[in-house]
PDB file of N, CA and C in Angstrom:
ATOM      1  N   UNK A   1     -10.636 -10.824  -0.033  1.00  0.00           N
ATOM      2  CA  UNK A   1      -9.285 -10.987   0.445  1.00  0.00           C
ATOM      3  C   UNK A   1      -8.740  -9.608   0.818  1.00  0.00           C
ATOM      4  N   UNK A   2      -8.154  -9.505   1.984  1.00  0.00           N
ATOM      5  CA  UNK A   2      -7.860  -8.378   2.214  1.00  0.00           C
ATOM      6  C   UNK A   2      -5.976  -8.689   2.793  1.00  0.00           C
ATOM      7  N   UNK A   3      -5.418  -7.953   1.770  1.00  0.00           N
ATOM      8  CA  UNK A   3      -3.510  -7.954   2.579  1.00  0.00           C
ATOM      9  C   UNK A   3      -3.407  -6.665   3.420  1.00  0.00           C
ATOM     10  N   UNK A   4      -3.231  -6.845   4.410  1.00  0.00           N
ATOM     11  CA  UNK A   4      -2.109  -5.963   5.304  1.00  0.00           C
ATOM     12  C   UNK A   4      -0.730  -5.706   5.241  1.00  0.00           C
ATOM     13  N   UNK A   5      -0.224  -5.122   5.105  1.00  0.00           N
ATOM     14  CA  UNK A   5       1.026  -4.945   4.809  1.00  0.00           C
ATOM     15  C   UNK A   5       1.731  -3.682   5.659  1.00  0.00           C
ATOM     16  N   UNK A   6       2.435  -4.187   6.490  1.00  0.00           N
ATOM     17  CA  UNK A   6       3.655  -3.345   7.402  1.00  0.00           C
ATOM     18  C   UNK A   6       4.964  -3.236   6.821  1.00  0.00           C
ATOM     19  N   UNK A   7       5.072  -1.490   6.478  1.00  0.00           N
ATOM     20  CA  UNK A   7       6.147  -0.971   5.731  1.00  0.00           C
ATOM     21  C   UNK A   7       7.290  -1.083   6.987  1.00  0.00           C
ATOM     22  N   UNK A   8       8.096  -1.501   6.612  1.00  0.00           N
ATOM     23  CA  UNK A   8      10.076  -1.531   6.942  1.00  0.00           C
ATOM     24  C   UNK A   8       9.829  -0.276   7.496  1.00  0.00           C
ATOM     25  N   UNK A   9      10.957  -0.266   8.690  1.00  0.00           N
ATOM     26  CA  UNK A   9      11.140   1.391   9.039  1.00  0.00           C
ATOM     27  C   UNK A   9      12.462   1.594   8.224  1.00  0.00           C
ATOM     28  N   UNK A  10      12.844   0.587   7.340  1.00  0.00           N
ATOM     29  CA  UNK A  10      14.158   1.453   6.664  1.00  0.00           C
ATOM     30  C   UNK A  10      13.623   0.330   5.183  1.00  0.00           C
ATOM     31  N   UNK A  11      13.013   0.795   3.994  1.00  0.00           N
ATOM     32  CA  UNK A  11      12.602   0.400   2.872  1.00  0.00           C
ATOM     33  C   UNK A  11      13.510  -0.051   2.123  1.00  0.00           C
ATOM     34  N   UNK A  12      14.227  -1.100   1.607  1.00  0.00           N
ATOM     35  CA  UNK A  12      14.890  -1.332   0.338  1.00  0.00           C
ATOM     36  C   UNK A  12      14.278  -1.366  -1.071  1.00  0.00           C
ATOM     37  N   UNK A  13      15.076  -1.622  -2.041  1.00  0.00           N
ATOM     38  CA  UNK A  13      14.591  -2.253  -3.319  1.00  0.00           C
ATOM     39  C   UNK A  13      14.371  -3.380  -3.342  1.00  0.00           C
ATOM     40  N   UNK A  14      15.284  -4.529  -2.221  1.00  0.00           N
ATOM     41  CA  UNK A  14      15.214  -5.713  -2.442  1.00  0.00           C
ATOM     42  C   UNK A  14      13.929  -5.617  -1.599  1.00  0.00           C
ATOM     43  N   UNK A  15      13.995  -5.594  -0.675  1.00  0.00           N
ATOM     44  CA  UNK A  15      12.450  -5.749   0.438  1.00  0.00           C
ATOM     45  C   UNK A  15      11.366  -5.554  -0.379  1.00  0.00           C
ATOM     46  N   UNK A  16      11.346  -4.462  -0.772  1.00  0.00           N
ATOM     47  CA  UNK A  16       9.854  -4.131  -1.588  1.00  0.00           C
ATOM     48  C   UNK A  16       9.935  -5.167  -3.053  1.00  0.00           C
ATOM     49  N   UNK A  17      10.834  -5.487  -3.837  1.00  0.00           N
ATOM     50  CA  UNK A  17      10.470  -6.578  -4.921  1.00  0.00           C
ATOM     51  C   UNK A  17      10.374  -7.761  -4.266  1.00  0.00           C
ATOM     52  N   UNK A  18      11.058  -8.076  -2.982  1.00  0.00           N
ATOM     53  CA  UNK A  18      10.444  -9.512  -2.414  1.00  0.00           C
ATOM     54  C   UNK A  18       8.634  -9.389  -2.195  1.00  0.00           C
ATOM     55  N   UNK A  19       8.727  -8.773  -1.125  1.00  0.00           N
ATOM     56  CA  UNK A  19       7.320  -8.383  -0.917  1.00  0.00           C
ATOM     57  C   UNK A  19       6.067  -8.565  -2.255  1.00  0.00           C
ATOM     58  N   UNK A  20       6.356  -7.856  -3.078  1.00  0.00           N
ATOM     59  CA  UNK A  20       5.392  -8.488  -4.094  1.00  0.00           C
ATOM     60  C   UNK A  20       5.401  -9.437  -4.800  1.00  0.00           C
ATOM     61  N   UNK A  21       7.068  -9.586  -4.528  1.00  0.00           N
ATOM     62  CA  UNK A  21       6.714 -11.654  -5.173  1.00  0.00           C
ATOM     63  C   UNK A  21       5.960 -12.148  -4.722  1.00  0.00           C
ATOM     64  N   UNK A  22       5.750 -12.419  -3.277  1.00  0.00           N
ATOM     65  CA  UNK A  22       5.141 -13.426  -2.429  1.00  0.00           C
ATOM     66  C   UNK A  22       3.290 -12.548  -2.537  1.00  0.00           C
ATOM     67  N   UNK A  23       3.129 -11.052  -2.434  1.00  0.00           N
ATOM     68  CA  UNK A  23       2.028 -10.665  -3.359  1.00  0.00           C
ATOM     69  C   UNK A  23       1.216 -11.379  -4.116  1.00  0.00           C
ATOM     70  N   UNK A  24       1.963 -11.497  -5.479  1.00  0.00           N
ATOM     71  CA  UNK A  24       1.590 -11.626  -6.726  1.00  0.00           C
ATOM     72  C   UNK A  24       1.482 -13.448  -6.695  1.00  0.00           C
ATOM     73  N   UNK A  25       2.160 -14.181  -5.899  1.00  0.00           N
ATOM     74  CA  UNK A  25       1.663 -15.623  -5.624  1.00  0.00           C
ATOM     75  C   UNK A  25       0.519 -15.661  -5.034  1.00  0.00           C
ATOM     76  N   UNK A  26       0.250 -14.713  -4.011  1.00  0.00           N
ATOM     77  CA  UNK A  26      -0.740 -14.790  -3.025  1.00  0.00           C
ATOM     78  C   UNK A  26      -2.243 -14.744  -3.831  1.00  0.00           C
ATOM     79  N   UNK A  27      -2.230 -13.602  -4.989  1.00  0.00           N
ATOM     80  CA  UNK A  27      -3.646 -12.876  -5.426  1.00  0.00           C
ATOM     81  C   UNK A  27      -3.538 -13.580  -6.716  1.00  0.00           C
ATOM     82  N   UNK A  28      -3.355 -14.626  -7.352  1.00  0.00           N
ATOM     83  CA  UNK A  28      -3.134 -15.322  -9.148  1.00  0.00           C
ATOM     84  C   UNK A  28      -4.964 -15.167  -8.653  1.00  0.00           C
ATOM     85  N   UNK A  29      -5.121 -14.593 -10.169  1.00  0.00           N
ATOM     86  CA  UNK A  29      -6.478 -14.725  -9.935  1.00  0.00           C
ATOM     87  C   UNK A  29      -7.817 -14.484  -9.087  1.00  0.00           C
ATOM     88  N   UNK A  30      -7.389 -13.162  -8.205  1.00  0.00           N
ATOM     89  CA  UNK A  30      -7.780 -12.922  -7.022  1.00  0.00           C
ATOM     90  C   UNK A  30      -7.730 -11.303  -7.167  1.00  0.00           C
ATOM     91  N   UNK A  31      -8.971 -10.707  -6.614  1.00  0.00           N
ATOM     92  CA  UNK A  31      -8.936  -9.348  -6.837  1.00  0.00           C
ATOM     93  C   UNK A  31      -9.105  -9.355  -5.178  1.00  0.00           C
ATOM     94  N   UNK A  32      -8.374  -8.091  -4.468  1.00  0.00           N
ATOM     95  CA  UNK A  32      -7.963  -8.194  -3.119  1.00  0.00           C
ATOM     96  C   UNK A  32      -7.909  -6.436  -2.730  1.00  0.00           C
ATOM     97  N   UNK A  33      -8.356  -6.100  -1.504  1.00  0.00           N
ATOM     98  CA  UNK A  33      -7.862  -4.988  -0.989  1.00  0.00           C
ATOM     99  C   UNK A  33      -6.939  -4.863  -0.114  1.00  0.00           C
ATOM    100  N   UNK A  34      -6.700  -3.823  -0.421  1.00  0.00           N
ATOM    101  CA  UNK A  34      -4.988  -3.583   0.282  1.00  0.00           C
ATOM    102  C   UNK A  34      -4.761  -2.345   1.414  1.00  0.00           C
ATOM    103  N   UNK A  35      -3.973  -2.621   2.614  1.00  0.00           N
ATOM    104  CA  UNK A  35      -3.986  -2.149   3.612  1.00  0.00           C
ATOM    105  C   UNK A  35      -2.678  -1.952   3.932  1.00  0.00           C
ATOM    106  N   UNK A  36      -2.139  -0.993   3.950  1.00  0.00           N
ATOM    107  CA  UNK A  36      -0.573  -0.815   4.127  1.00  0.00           C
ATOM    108  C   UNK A  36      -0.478   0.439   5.608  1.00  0.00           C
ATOM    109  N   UNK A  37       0.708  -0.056   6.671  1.00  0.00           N
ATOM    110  CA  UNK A  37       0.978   0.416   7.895  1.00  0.00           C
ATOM    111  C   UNK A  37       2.076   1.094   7.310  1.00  0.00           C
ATOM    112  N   UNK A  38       1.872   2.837   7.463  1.00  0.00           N
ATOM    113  CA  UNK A  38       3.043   2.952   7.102  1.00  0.00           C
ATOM    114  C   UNK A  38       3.325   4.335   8.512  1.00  0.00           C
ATOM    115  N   UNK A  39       3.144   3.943   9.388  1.00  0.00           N
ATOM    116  CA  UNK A  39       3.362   4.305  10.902  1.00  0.00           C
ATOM    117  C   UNK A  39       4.682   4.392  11.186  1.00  0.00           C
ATOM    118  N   UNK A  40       5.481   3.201  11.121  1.00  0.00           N
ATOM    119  CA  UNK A  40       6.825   2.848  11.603  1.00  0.00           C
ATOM    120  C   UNK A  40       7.695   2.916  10.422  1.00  0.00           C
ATOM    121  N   UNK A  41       7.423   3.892   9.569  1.00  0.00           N
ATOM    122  CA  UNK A  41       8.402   4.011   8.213  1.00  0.00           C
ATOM    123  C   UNK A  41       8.373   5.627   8.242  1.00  0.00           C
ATOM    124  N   UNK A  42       9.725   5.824   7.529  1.00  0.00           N
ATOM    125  CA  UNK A  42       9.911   7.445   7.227  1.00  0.00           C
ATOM    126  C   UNK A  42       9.609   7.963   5.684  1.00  0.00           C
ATOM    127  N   UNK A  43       9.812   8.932   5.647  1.00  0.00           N
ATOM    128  CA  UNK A  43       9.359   9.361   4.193  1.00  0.00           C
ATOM    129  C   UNK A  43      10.119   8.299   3.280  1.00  0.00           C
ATOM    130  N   UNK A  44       9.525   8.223   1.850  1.00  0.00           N
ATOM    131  CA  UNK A  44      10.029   7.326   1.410  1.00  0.00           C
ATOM    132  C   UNK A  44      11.610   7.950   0.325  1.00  0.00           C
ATOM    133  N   UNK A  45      12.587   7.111   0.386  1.00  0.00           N
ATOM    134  CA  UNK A  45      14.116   7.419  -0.183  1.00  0.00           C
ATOM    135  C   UNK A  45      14.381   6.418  -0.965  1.00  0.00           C
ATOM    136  N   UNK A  46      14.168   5.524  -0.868  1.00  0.00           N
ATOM    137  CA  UNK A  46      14.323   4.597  -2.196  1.00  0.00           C
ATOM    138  C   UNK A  46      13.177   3.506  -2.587  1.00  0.00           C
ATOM    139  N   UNK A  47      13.203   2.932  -3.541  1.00  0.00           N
ATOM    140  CA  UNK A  47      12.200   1.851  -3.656  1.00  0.00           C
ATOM    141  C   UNK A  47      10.746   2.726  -4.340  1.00  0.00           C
ATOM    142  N   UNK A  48      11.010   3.794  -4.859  1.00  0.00           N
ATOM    143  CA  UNK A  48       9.689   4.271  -5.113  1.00  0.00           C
ATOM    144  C   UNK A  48       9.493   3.744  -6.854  1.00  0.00           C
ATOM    145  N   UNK A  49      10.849   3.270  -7.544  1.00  0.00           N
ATOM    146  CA  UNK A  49      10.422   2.565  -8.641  1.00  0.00           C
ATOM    147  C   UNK A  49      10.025   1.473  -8.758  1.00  0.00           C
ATOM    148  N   UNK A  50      10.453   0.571  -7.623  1.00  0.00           N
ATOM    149  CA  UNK A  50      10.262  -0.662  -7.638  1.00  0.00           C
ATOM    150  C   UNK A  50       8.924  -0.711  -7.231  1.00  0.00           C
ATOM    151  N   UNK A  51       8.093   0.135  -6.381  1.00  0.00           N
ATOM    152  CA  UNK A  51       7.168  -0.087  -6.217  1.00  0.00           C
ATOM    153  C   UNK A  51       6.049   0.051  -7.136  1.00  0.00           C
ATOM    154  N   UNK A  52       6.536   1.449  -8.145  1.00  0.00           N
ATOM    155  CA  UNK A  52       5.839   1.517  -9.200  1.00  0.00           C
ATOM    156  C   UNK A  52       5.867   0.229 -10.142  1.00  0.00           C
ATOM    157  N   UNK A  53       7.199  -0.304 -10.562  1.00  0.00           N
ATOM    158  CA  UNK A  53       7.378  -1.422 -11.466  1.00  0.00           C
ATOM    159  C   UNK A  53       6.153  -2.536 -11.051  1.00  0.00           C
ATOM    160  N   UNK A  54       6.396  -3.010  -9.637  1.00  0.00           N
ATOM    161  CA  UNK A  54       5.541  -4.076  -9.196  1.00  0.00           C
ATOM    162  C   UNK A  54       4.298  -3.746  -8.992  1.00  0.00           C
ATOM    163  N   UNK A  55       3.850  -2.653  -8.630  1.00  0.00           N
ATOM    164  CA  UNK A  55       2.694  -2.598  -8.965  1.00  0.00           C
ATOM    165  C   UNK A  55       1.395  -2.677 -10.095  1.00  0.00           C
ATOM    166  N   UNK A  56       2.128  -2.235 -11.107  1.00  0.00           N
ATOM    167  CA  UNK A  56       2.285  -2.851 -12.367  1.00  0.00           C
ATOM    168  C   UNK A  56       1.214  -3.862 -13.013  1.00  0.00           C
ATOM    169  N   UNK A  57       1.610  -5.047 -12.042  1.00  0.00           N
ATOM    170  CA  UNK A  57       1.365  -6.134 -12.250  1.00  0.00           C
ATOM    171  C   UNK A  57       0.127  -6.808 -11.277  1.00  0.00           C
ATOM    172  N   UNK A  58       0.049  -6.049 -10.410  1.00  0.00           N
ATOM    173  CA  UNK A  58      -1.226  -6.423  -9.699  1.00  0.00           C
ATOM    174  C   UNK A  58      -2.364  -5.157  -9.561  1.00  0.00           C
ATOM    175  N   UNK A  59      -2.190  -3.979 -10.090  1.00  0.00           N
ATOM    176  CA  UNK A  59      -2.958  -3.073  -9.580  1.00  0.00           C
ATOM    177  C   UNK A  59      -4.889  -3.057 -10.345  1.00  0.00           C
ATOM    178  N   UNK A  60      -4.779  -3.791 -11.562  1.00  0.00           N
ATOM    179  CA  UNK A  60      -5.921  -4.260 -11.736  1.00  0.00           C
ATOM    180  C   UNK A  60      -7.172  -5.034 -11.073  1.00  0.00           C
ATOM    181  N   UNK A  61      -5.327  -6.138  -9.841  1.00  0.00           N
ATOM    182  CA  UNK A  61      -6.492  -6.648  -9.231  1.00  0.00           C
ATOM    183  C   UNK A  61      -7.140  -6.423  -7.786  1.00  0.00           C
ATOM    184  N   UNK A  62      -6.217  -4.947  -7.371  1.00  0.00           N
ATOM    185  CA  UNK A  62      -7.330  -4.270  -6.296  1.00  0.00           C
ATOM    186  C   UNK A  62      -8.366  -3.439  -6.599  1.00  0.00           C
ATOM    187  N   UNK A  63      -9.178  -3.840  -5.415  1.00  0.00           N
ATOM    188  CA  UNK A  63     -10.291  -3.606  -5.396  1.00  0.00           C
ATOM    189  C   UNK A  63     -10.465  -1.744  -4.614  1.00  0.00           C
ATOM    190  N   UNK A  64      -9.549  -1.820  -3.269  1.00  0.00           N
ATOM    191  CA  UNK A  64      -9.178  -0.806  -2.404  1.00  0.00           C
ATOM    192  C   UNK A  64      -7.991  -0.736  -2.392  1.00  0.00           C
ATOM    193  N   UNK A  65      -7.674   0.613  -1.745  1.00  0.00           N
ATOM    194  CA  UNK A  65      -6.351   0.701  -1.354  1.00  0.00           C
ATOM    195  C   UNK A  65      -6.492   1.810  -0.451  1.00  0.00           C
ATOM    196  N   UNK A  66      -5.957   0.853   0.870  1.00  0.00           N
ATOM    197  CA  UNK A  66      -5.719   2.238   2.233  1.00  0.00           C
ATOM    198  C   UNK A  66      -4.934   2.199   2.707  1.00  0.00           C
ATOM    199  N   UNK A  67      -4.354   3.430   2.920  1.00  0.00           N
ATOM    200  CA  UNK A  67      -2.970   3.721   3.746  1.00  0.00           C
ATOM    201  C   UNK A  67      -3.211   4.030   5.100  1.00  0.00           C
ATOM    202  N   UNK A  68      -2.382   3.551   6.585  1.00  0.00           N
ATOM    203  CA  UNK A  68      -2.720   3.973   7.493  1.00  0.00           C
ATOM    204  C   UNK A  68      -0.956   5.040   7.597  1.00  0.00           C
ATOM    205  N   UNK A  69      -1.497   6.330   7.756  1.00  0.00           N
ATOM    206  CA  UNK A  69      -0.228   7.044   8.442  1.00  0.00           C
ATOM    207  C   UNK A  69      -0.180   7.916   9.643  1.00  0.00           C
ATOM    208  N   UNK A  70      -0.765   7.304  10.157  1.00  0.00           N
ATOM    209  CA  UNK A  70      -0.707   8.061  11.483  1.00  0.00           C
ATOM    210  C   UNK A  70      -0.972   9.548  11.334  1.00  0.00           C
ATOM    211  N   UNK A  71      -0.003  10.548  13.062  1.00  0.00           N
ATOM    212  CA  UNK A  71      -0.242  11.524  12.369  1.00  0.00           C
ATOM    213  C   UNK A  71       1.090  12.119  11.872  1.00  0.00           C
ATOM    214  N   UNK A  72       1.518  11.939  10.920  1.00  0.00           N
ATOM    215  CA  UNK A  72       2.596  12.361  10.112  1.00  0.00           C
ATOM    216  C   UNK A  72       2.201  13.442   8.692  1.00  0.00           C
ATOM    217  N   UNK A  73       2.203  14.579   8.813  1.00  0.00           N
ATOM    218  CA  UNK A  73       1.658  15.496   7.925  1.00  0.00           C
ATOM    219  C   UNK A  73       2.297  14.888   6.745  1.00  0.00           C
ATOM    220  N   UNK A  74       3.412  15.361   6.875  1.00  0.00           N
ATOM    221  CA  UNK A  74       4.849  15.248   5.854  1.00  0.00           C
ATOM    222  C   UNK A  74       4.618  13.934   4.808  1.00  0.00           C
ATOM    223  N   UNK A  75       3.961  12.516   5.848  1.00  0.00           N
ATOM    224  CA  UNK A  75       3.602  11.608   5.267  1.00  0.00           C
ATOM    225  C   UNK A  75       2.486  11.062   4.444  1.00  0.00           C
ATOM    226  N   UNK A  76       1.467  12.138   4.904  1.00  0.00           N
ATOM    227  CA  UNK A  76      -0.062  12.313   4.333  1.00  0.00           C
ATOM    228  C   UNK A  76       0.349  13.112   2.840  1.00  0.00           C
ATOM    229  N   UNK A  77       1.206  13.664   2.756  1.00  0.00           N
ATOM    230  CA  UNK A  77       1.324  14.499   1.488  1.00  0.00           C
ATOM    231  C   UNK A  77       2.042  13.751   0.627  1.00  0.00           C
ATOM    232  N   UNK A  78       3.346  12.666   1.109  1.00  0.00           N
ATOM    233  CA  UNK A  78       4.420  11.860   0.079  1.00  0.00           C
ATOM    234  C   UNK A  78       3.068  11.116   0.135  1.00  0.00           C
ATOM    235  N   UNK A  79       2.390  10.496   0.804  1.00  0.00           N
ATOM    236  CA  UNK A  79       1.346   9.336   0.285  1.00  0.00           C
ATOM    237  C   UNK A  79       0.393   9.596  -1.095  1.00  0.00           C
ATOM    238  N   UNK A  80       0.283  11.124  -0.828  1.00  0.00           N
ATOM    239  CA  UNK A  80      -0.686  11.563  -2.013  1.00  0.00           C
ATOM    240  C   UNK A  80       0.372  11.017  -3.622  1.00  0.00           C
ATOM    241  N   UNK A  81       1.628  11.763  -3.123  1.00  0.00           N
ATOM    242  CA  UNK A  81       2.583  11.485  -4.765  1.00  0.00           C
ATOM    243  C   UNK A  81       2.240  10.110  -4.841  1.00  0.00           C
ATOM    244  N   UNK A  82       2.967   9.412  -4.294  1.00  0.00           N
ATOM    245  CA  UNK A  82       3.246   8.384  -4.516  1.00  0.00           C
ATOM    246  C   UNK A  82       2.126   7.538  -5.037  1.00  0.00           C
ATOM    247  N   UNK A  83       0.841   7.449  -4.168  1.00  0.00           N
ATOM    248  CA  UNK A  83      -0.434   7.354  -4.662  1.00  0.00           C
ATOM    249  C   UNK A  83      -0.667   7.091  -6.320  1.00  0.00           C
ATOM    250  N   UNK A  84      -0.517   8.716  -6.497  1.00  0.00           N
ATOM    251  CA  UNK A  84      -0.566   8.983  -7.670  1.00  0.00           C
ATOM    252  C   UNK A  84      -0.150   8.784  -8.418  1.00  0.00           C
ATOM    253  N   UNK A  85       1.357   8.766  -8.688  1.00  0.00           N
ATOM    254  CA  UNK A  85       2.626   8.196  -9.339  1.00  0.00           C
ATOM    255  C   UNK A  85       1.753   6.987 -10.153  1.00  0.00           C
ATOM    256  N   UNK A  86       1.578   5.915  -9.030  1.00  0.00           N
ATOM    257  CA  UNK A  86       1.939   4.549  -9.344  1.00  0.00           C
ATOM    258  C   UNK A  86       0.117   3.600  -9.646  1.00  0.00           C
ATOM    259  N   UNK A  87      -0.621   4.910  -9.521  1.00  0.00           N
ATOM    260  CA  UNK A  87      -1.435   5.004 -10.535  1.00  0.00           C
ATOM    261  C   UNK A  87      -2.717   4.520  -9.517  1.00  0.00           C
ATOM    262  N   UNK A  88      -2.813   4.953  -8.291  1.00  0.00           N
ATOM    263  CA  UNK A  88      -3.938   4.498  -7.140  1.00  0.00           C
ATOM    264  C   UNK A  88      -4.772   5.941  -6.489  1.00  0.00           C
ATOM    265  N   UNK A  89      -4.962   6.643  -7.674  1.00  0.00           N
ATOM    266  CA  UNK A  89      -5.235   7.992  -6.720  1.00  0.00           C
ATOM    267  C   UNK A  89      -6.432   8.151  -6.085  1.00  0.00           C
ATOM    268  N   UNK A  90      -6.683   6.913  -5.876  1.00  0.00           N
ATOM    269  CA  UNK A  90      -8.282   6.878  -4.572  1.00  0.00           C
ATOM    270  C   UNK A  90      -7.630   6.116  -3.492  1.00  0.00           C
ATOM    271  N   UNK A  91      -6.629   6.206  -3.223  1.00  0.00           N
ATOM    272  CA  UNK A  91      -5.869   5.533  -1.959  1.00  0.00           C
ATOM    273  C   UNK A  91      -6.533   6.616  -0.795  1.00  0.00           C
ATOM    274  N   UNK A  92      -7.160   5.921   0.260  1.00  0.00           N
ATOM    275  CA  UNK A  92      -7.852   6.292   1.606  1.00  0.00           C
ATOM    276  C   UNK A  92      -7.119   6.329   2.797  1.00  0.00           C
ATOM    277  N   UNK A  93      -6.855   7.566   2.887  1.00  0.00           N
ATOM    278  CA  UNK A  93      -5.540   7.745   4.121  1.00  0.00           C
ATOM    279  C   UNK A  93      -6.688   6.852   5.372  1.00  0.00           C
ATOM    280  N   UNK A  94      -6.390   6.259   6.202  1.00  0.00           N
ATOM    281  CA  UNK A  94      -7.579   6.007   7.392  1.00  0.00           C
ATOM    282  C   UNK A  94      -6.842   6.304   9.048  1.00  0.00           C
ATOM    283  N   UNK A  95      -7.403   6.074   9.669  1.00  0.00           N
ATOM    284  CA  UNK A  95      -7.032   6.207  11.381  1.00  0.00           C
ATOM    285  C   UNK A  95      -6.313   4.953  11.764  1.00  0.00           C
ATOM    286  N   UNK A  96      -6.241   3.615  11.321  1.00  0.00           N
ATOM    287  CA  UNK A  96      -6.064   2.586  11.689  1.00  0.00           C
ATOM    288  C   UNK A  96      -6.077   1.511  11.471  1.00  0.00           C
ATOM    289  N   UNK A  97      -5.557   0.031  10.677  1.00  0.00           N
ATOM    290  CA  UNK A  97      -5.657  -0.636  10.188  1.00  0.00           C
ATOM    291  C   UNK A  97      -7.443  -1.140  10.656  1.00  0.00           C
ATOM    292  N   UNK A  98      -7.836  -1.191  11.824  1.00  0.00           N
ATOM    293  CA  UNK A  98      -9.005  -1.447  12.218  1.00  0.00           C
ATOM    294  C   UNK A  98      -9.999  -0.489  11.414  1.00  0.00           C
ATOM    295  N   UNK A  99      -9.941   0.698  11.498  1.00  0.00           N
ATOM    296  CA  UNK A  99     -10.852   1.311  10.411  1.00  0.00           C
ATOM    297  C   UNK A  99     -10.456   1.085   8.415  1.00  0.00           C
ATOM    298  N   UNK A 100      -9.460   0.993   8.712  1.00  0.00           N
ATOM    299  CA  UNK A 100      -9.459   0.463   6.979  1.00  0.00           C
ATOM    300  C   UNK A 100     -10.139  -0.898   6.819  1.00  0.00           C
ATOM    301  N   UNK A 101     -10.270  -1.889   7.305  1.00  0.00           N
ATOM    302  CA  UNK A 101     -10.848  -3.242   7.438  1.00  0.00           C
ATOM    303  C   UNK A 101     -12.612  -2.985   7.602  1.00  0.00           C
ATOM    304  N   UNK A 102     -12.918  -1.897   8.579  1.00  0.00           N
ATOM    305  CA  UNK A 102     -14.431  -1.595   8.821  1.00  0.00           C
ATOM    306  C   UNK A 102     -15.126  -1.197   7.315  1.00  0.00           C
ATOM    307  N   UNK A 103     -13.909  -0.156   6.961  1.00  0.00           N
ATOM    308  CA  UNK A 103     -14.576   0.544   5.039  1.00  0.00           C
ATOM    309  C   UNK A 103     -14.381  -0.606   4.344  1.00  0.00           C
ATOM    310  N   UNK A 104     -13.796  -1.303   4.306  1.00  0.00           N
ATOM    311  CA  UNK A 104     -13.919  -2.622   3.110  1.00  0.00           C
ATOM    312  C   UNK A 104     -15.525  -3.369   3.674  1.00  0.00           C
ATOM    313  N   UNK A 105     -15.396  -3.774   5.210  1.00  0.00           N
ATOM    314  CA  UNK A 105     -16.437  -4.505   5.313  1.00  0.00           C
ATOM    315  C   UNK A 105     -17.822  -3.796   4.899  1.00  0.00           C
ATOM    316  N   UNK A 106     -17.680  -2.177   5.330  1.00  0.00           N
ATOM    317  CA  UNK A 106     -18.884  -1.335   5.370  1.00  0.00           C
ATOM    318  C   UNK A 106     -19.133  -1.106   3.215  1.00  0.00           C
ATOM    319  N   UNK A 107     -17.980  -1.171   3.041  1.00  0.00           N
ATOM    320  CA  UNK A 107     -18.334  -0.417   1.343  1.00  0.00           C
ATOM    321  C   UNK A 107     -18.324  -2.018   0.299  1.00  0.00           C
ATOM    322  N   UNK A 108     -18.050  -2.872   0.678  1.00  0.00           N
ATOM    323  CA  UNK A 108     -17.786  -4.048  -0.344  1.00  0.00           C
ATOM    324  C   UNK A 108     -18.652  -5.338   0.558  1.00  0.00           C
TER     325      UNK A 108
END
């Protein structure tokens, strides 16, 4: 199972705890890699607890985790914190949702 996920160009708290509701219905019992667009989003300003909180609760059951950020320096470096923070520090910056999908098919 693989989720894609396209970040908001303006992030809430509510957005991001919806978002993993419908998540955490999606994967009951399901170990899944994860693919997040975060192209059309700016550095991140709020929601970085909520994301930690909810993650929480599913991060056992990925398998991967890749970030696509374009080329945004600024964003390659908050990806590393945040990464880290919330406890994913093998998150795979990639070129493109198409190459994050190729490393799942090529490595799993």
């Amino acid at each position: 199972l693989i989720i894609i996920y396209i970040e908001a160009a303006q992030t809430t708290v509510n957005q991001t705890n919806e978002f993993f509701d419908h998540l955490k219905k999606l994967v009951i019992g399901r170990s899944f890699h994860m693919v997040v667009d975060l192209t059309g989003t700016g550095l991140p300003k709020t929601g970085g607890y909520a994301i930690n909180v909810n993650m929480k609760d599913v991060k056992e059951q990925i398998l991967s985790h890749h970030a696509y950020i374009g080329k945004n320096v600024l964003m390659k470096v908050a990806l590393k914190f945040v990464a880290s923070a919330i406890g994913l520090q093998k998150t795979k910056a990639v070129n493109s949702i198409d190459h994050a999908i190729k490393l799942i098919k090529d490595e799993f």
